[in-house]
C-alpha atoms as a PDB file:
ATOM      1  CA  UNK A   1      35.460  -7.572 -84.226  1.00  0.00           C
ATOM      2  CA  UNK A   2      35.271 -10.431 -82.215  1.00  0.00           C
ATOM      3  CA  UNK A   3      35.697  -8.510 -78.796  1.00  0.00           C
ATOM      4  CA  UNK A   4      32.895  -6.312 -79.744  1.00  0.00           C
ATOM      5  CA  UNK A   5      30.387  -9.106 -80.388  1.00  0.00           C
ATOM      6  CA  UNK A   6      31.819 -10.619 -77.739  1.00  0.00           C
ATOM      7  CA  UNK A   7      31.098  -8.004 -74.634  1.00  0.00           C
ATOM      8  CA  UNK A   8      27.753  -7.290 -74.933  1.00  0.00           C
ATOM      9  CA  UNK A   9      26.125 -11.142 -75.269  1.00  0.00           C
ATOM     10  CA  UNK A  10      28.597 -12.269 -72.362  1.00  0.00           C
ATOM     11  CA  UNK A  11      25.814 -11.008 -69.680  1.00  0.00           C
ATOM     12  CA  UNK A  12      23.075 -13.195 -71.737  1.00  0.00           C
ATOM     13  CA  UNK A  13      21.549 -15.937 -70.048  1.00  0.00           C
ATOM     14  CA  UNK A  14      21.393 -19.256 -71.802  1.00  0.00           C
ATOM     15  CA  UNK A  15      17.983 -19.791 -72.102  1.00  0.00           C
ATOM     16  CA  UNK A  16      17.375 -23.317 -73.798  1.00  0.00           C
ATOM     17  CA  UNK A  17      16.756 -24.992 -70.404  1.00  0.00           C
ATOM     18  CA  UNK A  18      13.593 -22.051 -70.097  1.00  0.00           C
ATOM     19  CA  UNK A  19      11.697 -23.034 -73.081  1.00  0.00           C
ATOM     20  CA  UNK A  20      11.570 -26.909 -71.508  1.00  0.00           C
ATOM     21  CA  UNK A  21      10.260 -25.299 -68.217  1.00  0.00           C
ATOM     22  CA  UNK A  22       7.848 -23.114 -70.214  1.00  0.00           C
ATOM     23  CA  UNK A  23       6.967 -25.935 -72.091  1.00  0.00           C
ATOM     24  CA  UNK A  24       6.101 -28.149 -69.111  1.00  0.00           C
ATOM     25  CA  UNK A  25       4.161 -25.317 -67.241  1.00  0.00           C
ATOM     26  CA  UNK A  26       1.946 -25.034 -70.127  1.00  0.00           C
ATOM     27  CA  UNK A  27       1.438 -28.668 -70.714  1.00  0.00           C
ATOM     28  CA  UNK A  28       0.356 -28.804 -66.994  1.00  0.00           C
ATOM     29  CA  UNK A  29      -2.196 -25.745 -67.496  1.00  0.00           C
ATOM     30  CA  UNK A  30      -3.244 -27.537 -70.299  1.00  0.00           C
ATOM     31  CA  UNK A  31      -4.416 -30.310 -68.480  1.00  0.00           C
ATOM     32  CA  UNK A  32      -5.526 -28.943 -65.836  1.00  0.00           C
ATOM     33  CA  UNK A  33      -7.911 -26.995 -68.170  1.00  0.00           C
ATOM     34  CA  UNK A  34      -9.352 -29.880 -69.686  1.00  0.00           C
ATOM     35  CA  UNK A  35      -9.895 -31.732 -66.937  1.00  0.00           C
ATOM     36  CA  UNK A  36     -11.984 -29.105 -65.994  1.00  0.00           C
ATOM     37  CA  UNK A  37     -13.759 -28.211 -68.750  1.00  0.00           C
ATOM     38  CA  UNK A  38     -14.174 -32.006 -69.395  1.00  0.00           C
ATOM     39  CA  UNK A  39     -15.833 -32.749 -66.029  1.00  0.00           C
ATOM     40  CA  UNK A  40     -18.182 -29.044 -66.262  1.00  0.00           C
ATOM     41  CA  UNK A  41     -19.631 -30.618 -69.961  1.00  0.00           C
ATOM     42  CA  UNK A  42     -20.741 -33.686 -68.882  1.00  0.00           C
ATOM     43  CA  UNK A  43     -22.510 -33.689 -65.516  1.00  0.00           C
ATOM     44  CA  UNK A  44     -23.327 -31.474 -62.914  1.00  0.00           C
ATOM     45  CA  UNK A  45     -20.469 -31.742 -59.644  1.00  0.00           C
ATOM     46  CA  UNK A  46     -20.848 -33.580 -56.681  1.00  0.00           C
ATOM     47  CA  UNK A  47     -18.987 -31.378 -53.880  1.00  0.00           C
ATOM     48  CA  UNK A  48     -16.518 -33.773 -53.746  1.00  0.00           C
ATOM     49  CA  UNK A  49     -16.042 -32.719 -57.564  1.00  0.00           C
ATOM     50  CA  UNK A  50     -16.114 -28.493 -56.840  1.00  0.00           C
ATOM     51  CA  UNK A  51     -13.324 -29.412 -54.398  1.00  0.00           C
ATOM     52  CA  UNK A  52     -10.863 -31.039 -56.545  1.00  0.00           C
ATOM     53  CA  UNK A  53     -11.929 -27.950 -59.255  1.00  0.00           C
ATOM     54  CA  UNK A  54     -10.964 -25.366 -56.503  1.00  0.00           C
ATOM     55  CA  UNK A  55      -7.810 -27.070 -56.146  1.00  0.00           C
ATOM     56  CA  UNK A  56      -7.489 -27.830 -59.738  1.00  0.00           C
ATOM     57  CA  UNK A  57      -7.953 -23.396 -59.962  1.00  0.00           C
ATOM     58  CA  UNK A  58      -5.289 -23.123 -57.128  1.00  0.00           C
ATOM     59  CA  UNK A  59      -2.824 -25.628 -59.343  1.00  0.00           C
ATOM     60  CA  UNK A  60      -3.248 -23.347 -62.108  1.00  0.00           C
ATOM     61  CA  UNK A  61      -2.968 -20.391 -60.885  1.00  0.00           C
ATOM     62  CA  UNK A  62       0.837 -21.648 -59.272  1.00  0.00           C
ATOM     63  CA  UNK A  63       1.734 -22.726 -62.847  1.00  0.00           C
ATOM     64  CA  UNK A  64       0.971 -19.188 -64.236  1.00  0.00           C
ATOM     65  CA  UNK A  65       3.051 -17.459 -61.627  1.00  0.00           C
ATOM     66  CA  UNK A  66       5.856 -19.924 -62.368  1.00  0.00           C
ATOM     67  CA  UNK A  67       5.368 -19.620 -65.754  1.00  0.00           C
ATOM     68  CA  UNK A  68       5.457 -15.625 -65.264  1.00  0.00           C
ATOM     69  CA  UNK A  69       8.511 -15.446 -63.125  1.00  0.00           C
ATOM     70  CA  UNK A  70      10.448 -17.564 -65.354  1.00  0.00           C
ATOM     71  CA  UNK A  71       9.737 -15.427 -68.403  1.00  0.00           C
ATOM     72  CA  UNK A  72      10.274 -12.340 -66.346  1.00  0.00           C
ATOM     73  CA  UNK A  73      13.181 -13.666 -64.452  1.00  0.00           C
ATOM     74  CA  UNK A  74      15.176 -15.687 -67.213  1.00  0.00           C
ATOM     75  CA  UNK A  75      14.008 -14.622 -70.496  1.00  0.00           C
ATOM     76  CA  UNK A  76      14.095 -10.829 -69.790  1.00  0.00           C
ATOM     77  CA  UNK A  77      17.674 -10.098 -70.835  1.00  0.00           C
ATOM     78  CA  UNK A  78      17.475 -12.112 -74.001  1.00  0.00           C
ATOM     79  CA  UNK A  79      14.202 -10.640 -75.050  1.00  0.00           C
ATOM     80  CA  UNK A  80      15.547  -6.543 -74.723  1.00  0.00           C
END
């Protein structure tokens, strides 16, 4: 019995160093986000200000395609 359970997890990846990734792509998204929602509610931008919010834009998008190729990358053969 224990051969059988065994075989098929042996090609599972351990995954518990890909939740703290997740978990610190998302806390940078989340930041990112606020800082620009933050900055859009209170006054209207200098250019100086639509700058750092295109880069702030670029920054996020880099986290979600991290994010994305971890999940897809790591996670895939635990979650089938």
């Amino acid at each position: 019995l224990k051969t059988e359970w065994s075989e098929p997890i042996a090609d599972v990846k351990d995954i518990t160093r890909a939740s703290k990734k997740a978990a610190s792509h998302v806390a940078k998204l989340q930041d990112s986000w606020q800082h620009l929602l933050r900055d859009r509610a209170t006054r209207s931008l200098t250019y100086n200000d639509e700058q750092f919010h295109i880069l702030e834009r670029i920054k996020m998008q880099e986290k979600s395609k991290c994010l994305s190729e971890l999940l897809n990358e790591e996670c895939q053969l635990v979650i089938i």
